[in-house]
PDB file of N, CA and C in Angstrom:
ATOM      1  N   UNK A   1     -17.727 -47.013   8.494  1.00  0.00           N
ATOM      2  CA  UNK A   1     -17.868 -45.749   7.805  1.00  0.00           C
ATOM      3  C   UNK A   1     -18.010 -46.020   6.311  1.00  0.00           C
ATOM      4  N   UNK A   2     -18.815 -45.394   5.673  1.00  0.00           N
ATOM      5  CA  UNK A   2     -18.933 -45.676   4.003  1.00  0.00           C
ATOM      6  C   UNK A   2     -18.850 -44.664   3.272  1.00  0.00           C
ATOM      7  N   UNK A   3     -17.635 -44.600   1.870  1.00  0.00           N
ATOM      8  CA  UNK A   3     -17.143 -44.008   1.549  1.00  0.00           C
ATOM      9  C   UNK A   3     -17.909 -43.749  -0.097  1.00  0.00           C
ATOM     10  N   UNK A   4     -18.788 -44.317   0.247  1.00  0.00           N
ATOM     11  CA  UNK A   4     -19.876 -43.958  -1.465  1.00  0.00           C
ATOM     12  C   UNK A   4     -20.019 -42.844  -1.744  1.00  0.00           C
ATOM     13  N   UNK A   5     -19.283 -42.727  -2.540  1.00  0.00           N
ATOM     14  CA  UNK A   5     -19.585 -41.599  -2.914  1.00  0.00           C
ATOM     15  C   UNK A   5     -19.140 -40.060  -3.135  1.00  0.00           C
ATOM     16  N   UNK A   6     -18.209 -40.263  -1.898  1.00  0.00           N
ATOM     17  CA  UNK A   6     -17.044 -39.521  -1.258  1.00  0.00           C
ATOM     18  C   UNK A   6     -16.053 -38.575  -2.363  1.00  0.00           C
ATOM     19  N   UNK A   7     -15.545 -40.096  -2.925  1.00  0.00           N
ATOM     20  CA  UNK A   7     -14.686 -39.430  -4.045  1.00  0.00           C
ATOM     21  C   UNK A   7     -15.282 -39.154  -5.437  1.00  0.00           C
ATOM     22  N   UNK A   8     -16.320 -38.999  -6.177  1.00  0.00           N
ATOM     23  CA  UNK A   8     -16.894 -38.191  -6.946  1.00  0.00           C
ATOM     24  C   UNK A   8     -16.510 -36.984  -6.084  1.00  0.00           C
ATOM     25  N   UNK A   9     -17.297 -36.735  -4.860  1.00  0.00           N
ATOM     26  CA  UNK A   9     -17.495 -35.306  -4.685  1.00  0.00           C
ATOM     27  C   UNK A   9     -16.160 -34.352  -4.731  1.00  0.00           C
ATOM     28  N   UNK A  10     -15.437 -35.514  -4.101  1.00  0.00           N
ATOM     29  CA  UNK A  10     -13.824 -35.052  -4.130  1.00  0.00           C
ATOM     30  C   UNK A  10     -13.161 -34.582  -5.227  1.00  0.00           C
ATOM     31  N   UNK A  11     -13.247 -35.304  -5.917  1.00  0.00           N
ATOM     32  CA  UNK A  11     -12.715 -34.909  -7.620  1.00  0.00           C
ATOM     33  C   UNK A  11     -13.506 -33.762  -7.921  1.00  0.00           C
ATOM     34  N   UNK A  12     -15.117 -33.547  -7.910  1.00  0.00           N
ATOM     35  CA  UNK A  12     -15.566 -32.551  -8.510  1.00  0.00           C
ATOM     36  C   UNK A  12     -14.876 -31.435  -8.384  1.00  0.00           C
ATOM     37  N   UNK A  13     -14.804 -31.346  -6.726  1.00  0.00           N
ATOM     38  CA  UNK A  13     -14.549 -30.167  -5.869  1.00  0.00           C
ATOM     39  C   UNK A  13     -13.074 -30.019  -6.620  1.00  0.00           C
ATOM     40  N   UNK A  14     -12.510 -30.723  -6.678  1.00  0.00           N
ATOM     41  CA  UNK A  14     -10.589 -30.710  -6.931  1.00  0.00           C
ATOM     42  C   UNK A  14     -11.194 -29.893  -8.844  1.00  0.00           C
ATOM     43  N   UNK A  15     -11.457 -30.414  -9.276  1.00  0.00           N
ATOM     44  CA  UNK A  15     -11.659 -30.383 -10.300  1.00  0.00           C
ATOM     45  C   UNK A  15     -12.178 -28.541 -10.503  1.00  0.00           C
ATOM     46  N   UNK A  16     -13.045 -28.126  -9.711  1.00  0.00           N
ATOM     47  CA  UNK A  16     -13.904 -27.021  -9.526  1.00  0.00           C
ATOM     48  C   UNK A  16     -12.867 -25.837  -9.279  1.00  0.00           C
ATOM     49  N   UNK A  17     -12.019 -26.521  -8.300  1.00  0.00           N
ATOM     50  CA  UNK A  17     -10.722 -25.847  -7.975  1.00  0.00           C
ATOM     51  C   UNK A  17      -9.625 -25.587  -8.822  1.00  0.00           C
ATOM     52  N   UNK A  18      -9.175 -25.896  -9.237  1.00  0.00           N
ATOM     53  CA  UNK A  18      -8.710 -25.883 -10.553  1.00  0.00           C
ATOM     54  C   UNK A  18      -8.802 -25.163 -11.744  1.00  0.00           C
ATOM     55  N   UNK A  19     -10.081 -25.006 -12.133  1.00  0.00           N
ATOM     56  CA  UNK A  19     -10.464 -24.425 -12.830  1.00  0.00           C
ATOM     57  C   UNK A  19     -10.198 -22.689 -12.300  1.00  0.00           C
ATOM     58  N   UNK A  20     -10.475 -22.677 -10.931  1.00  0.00           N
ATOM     59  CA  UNK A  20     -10.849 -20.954 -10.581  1.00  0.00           C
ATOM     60  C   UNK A  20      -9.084 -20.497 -10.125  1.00  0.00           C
ATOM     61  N   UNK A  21      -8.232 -21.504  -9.770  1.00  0.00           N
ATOM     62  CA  UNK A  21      -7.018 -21.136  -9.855  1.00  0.00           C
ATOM     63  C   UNK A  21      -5.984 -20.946 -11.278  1.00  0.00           C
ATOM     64  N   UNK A  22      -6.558 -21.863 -12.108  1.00  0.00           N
ATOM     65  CA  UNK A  22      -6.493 -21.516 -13.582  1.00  0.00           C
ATOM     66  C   UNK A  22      -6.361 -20.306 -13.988  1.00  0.00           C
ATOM     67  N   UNK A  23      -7.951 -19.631 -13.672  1.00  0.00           N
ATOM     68  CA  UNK A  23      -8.565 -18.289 -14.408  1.00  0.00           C
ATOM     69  C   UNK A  23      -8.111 -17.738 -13.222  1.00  0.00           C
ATOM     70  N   UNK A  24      -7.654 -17.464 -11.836  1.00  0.00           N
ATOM     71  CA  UNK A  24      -6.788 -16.434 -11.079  1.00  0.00           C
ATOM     72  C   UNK A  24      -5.851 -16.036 -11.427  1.00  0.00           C
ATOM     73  N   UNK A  25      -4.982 -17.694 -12.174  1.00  0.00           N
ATOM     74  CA  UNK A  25      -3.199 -17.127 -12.438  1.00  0.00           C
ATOM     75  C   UNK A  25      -3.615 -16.552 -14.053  1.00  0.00           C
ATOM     76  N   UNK A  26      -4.395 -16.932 -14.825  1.00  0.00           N
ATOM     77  CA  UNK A  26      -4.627 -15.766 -16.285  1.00  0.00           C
ATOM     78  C   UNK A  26      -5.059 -14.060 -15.417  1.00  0.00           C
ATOM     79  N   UNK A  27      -5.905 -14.180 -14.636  1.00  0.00           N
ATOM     80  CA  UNK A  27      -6.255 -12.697 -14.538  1.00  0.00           C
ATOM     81  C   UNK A  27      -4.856 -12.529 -13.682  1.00  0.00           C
ATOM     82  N   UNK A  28      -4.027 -12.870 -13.016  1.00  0.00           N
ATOM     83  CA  UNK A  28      -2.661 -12.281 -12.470  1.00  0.00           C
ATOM     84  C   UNK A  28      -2.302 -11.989 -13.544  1.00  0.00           C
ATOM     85  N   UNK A  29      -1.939 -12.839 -14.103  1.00  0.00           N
ATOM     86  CA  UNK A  29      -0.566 -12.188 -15.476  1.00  0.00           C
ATOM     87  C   UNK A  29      -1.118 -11.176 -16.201  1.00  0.00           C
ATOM     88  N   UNK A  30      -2.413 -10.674 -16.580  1.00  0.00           N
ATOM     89  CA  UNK A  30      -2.776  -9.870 -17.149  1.00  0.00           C
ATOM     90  C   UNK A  30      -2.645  -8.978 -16.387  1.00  0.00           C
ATOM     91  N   UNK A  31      -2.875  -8.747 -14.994  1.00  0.00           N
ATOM     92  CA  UNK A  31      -2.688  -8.047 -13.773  1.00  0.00           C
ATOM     93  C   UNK A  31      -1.237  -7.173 -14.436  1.00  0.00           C
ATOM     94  N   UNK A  32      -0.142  -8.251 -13.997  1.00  0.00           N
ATOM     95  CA  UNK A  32       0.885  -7.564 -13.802  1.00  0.00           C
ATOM     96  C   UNK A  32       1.421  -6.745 -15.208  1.00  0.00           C
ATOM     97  N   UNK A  33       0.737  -7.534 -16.242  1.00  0.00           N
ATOM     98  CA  UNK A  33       1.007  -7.673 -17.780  1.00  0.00           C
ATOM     99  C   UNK A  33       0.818  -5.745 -17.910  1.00  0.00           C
ATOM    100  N   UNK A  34      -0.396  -5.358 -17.667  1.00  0.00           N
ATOM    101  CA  UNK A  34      -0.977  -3.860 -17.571  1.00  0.00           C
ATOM    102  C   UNK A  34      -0.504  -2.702 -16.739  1.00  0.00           C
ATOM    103  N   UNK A  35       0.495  -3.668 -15.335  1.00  0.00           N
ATOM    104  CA  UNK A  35       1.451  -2.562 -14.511  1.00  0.00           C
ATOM    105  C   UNK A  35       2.497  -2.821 -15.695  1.00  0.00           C
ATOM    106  N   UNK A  36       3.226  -3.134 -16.223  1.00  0.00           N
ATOM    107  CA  UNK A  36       4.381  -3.301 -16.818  1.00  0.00           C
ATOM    108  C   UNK A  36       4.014  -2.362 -18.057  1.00  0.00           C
ATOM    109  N   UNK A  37       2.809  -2.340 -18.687  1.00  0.00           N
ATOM    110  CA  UNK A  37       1.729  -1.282 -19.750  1.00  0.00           C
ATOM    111  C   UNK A  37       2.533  -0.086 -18.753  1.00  0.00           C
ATOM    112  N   UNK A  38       1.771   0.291 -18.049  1.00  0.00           N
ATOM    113  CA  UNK A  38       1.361   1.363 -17.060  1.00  0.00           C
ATOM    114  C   UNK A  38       2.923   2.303 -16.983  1.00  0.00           C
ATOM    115  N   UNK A  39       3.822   1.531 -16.207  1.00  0.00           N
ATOM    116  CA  UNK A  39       4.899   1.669 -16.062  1.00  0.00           C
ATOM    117  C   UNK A  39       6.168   1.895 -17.356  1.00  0.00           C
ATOM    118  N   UNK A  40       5.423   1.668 -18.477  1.00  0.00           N
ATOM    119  CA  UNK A  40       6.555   1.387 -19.590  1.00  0.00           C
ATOM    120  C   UNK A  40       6.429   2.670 -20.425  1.00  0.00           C
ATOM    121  N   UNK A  41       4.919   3.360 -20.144  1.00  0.00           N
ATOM    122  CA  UNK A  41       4.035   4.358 -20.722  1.00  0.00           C
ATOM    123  C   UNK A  41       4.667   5.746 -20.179  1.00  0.00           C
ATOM    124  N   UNK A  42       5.222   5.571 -18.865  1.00  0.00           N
ATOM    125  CA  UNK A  42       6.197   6.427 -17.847  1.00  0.00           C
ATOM    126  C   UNK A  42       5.762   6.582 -16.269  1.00  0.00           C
ATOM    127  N   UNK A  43       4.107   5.919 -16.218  1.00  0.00           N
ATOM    128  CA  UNK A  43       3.857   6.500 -15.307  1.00  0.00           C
ATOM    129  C   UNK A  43       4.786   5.617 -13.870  1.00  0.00           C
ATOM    130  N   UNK A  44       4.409   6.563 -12.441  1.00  0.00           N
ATOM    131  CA  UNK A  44       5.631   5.736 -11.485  1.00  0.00           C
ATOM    132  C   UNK A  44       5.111   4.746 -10.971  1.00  0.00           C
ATOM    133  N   UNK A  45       5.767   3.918 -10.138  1.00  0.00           N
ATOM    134  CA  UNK A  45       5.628   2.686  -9.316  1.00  0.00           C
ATOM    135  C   UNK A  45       4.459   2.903  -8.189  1.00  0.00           C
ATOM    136  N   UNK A  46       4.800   4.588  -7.509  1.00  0.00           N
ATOM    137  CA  UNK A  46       3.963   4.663  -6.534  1.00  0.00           C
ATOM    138  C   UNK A  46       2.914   5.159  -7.253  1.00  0.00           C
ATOM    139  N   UNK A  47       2.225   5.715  -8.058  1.00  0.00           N
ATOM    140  CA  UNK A  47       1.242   5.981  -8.663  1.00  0.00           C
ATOM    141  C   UNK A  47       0.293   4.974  -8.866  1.00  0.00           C
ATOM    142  N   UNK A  48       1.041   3.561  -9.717  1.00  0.00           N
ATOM    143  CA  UNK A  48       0.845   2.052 -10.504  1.00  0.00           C
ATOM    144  C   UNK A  48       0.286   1.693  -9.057  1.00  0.00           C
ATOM    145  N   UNK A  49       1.259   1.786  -7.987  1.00  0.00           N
ATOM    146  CA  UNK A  49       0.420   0.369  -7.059  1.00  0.00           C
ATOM    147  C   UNK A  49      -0.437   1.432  -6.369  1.00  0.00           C
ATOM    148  N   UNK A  50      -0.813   2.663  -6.375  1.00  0.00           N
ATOM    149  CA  UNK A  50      -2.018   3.153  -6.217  1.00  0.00           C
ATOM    150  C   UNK A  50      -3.774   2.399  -6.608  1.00  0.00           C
ATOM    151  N   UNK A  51      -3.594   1.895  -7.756  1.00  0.00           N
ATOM    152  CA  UNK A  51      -4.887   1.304  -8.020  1.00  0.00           C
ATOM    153  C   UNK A  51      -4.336  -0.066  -8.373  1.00  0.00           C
ATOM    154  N   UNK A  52      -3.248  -0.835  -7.966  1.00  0.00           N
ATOM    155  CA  UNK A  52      -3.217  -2.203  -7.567  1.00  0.00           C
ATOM    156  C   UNK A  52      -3.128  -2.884  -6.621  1.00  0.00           C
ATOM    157  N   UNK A  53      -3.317  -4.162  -6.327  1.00  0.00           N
ATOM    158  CA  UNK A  53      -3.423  -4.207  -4.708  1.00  0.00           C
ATOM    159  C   UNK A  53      -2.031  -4.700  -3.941  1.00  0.00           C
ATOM    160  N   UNK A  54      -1.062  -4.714  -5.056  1.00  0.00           N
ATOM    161  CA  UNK A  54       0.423  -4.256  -4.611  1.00  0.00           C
ATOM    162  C   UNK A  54       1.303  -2.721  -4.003  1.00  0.00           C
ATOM    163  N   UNK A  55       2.158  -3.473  -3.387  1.00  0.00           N
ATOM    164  CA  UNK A  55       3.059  -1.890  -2.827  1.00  0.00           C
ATOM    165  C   UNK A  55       3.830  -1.983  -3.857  1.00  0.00           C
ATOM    166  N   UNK A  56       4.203  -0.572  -3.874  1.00  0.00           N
ATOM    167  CA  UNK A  56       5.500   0.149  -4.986  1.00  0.00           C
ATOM    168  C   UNK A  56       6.304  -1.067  -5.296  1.00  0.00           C
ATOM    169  N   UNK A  57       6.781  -1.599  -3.667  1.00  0.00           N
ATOM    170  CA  UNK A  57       8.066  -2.257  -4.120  1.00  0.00           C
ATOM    171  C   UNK A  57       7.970  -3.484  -5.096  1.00  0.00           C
ATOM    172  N   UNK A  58       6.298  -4.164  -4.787  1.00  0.00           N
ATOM    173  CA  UNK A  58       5.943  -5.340  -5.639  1.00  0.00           C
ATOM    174  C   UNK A  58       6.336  -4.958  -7.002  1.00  0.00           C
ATOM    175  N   UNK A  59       5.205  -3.967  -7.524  1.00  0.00           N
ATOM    176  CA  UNK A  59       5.194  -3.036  -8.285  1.00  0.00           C
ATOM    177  C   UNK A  59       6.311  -3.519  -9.189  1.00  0.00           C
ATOM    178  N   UNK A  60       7.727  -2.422  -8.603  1.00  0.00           N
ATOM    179  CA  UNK A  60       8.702  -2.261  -9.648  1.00  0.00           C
ATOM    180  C   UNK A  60       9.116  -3.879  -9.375  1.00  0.00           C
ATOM    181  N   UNK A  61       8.839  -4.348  -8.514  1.00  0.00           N
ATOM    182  CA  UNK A  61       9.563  -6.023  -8.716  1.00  0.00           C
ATOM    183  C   UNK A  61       9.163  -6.816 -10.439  1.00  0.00           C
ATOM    184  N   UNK A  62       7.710  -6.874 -10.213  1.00  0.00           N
ATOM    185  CA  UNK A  62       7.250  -7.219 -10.896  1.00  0.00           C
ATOM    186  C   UNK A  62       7.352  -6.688 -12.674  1.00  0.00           C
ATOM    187  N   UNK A  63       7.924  -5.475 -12.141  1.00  0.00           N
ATOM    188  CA  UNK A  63       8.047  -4.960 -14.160  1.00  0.00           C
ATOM    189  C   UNK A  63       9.703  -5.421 -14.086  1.00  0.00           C
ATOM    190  N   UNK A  64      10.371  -5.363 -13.128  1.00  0.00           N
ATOM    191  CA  UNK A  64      11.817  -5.905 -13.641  1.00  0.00           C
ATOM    192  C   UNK A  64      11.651  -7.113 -14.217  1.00  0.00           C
ATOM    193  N   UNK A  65      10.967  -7.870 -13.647  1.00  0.00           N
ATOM    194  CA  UNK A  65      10.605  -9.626 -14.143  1.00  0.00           C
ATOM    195  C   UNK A  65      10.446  -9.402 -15.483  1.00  0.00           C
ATOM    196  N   UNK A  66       9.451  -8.215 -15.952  1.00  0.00           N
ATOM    197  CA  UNK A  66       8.751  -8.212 -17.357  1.00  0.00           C
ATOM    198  C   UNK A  66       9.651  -7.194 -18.318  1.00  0.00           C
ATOM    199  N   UNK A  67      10.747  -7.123 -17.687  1.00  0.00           N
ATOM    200  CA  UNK A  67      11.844  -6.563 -18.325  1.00  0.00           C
ATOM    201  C   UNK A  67      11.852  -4.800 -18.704  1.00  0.00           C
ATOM    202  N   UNK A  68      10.715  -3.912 -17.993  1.00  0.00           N
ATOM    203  CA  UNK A  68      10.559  -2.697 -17.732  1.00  0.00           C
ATOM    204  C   UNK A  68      11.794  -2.435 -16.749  1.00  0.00           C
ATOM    205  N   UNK A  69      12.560  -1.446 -17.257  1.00  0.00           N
ATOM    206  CA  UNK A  69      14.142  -1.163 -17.003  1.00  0.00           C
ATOM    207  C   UNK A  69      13.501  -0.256 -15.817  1.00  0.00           C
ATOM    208  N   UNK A  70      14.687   0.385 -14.901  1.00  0.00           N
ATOM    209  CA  UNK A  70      14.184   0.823 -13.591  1.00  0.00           C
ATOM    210  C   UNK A  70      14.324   2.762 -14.245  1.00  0.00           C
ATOM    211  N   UNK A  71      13.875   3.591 -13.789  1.00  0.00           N
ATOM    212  CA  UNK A  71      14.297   5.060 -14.389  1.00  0.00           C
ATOM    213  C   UNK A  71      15.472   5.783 -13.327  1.00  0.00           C
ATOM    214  N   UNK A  72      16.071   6.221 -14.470  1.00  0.00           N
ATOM    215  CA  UNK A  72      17.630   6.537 -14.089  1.00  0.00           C
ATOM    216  C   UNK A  72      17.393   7.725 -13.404  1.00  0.00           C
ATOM    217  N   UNK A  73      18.115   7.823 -12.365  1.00  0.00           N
ATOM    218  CA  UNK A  73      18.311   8.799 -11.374  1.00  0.00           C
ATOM    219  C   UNK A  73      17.746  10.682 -12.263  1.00  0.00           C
ATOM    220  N   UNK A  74      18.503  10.834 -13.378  1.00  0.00           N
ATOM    221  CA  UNK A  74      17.930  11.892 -14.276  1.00  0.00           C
ATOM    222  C   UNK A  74      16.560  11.724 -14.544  1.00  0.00           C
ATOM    223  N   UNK A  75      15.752  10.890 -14.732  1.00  0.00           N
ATOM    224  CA  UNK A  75      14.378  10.779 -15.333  1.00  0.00           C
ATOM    225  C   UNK A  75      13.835  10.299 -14.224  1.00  0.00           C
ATOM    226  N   UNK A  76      13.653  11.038 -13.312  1.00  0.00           N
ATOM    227  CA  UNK A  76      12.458  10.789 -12.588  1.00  0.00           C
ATOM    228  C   UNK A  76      11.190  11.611 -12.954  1.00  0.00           C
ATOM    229  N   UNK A  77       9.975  10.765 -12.891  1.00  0.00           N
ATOM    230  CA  UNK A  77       8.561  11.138 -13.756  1.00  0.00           C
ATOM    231  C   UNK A  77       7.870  12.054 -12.287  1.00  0.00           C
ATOM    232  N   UNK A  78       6.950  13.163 -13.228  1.00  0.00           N
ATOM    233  CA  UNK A  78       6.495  13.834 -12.522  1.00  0.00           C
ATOM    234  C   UNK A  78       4.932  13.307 -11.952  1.00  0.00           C
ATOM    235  N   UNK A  79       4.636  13.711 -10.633  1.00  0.00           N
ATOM    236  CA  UNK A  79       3.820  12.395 -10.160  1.00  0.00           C
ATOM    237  C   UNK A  79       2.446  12.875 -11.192  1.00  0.00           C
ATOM    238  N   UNK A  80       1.528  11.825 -11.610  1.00  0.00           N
ATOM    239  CA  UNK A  80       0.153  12.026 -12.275  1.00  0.00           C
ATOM    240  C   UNK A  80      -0.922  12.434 -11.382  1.00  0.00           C
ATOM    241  N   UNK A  81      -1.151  13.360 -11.537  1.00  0.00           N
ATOM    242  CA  UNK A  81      -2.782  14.268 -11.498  1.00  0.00           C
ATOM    243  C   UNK A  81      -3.774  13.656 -11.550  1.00  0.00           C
TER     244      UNK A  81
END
């Protein structure tokens, strides 16, 4: 079996890869960066993962991480129109 060649292609490919998991985890964090926007602005969790491709629960997971406090039993937001 002859391996000429093999590993160029290998590396490219690794290399190719890399790059597009790179620019996935930047467009995530900006992702979540804009629910934590979204959410901090007042609007709710179930509203937010309306046009993300997370559920609520991700949702508020993800703004606790980004330090968006949870809304206190008194302030619950009225749903958006």
């Amino acid at each position: 079996m002859r391996y000429d060649g093999i590993m160029d292609e290998y590396e490219a490919a690794f290399r190719s890869t890399g790059r597009r998991v790179g620019k996935h985890d930047a467009e995530r964090e900006a992702h979540i960066a804009a629910i934590a926007a979204a959410l901090s602005a007042g609007h709710r969790p179930t509203d937010v993962a309306g046009w993300s491709p997370w559920t609520d629960a991700n949702v508020r997971k993800m703004a606790r991480r980004k330090g968006v406090p949870p809304a206190s039993k008194g302030e619950r937001r009225e749903p958006a129109d």
